[in-house]
Protein backbone atom coordinates (compact mmCIF):
# COMPACT_ATOMS: atom_id res chain seq x y z
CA UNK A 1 3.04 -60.11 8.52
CA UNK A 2 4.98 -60.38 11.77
CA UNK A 3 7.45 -56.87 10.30
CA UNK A 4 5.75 -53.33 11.25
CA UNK A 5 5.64 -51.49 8.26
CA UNK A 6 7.67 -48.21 7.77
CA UNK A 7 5.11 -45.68 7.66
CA UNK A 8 8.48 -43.24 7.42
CA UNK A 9 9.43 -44.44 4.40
CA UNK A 10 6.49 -44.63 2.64
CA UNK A 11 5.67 -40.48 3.69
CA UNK A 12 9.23 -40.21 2.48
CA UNK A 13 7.86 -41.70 -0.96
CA UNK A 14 5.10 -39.92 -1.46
CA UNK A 15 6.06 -36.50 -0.64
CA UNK A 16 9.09 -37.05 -2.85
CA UNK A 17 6.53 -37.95 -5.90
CA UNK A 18 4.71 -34.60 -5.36
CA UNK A 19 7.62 -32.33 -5.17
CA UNK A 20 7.24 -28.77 -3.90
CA UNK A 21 8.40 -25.89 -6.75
CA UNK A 22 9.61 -23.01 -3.73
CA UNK A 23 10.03 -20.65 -6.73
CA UNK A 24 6.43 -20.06 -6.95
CA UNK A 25 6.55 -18.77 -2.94
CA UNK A 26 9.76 -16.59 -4.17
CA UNK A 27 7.83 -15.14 -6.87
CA UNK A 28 4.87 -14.55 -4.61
CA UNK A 29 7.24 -12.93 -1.79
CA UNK A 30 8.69 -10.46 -4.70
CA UNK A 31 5.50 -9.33 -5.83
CA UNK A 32 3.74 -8.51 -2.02
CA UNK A 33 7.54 -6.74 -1.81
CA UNK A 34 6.88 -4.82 -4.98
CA UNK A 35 3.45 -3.71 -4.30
CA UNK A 36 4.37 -3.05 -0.49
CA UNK A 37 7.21 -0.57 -1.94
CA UNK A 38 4.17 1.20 -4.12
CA UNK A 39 1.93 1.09 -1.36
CA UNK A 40 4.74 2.87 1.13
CA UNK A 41 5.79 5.60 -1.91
CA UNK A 42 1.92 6.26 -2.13
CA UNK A 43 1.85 6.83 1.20
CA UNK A 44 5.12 9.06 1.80
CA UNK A 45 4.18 10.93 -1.14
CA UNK A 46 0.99 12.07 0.79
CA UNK A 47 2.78 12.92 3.72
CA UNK A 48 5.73 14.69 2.53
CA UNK A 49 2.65 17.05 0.49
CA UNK A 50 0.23 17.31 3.43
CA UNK A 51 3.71 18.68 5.78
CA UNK A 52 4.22 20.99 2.70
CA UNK A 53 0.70 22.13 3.00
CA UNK A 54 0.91 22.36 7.00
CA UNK A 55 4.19 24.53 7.08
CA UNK A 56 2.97 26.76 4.61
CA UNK A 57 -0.50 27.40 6.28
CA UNK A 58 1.50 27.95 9.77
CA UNK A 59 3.77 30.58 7.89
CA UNK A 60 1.08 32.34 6.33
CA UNK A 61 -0.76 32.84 9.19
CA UNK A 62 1.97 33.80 11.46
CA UNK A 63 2.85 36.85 8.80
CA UNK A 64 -0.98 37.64 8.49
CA UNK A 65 -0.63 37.50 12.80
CA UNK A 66 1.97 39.81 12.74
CA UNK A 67 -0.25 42.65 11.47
CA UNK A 68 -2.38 42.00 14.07
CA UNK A 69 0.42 42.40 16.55
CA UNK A 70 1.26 45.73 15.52
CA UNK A 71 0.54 49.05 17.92
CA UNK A 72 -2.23 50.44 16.50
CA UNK A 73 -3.21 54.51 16.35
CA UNK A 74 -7.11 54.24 16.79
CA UNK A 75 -8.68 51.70 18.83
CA UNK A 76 -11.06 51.39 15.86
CA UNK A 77 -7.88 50.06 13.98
CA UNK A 78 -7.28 47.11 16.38
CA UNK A 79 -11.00 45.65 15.70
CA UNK A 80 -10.20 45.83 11.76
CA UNK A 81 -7.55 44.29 12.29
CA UNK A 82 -8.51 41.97 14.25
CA UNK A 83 -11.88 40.88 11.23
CA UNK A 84 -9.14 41.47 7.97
CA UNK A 85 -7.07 38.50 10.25
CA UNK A 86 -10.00 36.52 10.65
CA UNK A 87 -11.21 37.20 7.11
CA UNK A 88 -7.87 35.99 5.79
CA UNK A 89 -7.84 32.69 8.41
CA UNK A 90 -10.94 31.73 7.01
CA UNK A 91 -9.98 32.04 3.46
CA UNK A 92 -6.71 30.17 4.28
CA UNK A 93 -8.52 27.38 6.20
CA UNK A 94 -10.85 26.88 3.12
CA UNK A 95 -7.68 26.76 0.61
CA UNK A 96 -5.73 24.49 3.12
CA UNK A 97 -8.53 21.67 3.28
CA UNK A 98 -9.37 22.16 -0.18
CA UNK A 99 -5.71 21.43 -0.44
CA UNK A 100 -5.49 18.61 1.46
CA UNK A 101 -9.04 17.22 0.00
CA UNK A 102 -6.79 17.20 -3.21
CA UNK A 103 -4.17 14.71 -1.65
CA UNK A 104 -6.67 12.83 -0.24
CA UNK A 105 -8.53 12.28 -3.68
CA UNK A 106 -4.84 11.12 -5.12
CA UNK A 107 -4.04 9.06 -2.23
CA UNK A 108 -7.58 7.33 -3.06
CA UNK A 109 -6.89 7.00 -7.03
CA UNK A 110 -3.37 6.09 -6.90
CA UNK A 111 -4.34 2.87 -3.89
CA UNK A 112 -7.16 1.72 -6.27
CA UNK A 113 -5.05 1.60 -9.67
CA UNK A 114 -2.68 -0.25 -7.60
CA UNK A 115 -5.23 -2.66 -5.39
CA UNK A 116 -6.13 -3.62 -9.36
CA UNK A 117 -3.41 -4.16 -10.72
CA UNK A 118 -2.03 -5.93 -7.23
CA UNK A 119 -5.52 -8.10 -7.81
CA UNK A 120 -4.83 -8.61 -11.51
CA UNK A 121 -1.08 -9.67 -10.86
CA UNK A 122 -1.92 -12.21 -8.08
CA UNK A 123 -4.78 -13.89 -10.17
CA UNK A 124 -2.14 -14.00 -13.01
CA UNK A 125 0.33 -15.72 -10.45
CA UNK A 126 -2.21 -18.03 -9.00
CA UNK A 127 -3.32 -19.31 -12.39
CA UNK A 128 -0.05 -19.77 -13.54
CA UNK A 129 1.14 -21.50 -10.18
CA UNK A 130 -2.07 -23.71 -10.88
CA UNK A 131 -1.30 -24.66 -14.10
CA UNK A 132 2.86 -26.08 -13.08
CA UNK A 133 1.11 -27.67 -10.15
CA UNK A 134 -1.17 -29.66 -11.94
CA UNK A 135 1.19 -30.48 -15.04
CA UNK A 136 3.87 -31.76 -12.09
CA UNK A 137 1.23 -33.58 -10.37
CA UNK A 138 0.21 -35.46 -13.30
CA UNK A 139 3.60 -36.44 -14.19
CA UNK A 140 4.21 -37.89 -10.80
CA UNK A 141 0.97 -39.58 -11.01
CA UNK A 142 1.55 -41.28 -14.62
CA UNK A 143 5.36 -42.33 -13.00
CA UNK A 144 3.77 -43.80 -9.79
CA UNK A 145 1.28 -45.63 -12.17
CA UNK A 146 3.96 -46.99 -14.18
CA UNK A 147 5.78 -48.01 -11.44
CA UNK A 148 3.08 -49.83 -9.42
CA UNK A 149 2.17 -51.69 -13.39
């Protein structure tokens, strides 16, 4: 009674009867890196087709600009001019967002399938993570029973 006991020790004990399986945190850290790859390809996929989009709207005006630019005969000429260029901006404008309202919609689909299947996969993981924990835990418990008998 007189001999502090060795709290150390018996931590040491217990922690050592519930050990700690690190490959379910490796498998964890491979699937966030997975889905963060799919995320990022999703993602750079949209932006590589929106610049497309962009450069080709900036080049179509600047040739349908360069009509406007030229000397004209008739004043009369400049002012049709002038509407066919903003007849044509308009009609690009509405087939650039319409464009663009097209990557959006496949930027939407594309981070849905994979928020479900990134859902699916983790519940799969957890469950199965559940499962080994509770098998190992049980074993340690039936050996620390046997050993206090």
């Amino acid at each position: 009674m007189t001999k502090t006991p060795d709290f150390a020790k018996t931590m040491q004990d217990m922690m050592a009867s519930f050990p700690v399986d690190a490959s379910a945190f490796q498998n964890a850290f491979k699937t966030q890196a997975a889905f963060a790859e799919k995320f990022s390809k999703v993602a750079l996929e949209a932006a590589e087709k929106s610049t497309e989009i962009t450069s080709k709207w900036a080049k179509d005006s600047i040739a349908k600009l360069s009509d406007v630019s030229k000397a004209k005969a008739e004043p009369t000429d400049y002012t049709k001019s002038v509407t066919d260029f903003a007849s044509a901006a308009a009609e690009m404008a509405s087939e650039n967002m319409a464009a663009f309202a097209e990557v959006a919609k496949k930027v939407q689909m594309e981070t849905v399938e994979l928020m479900l299947a990134a859902g699916k996969d983790m519940s799969e993981d957890a469950t199965a993570a559940v499962k080994k924990a509770t098998a190992e835990v049980t074993t340690a418990a039936k050996k620390a029973a046997a050993a206090a008998k």
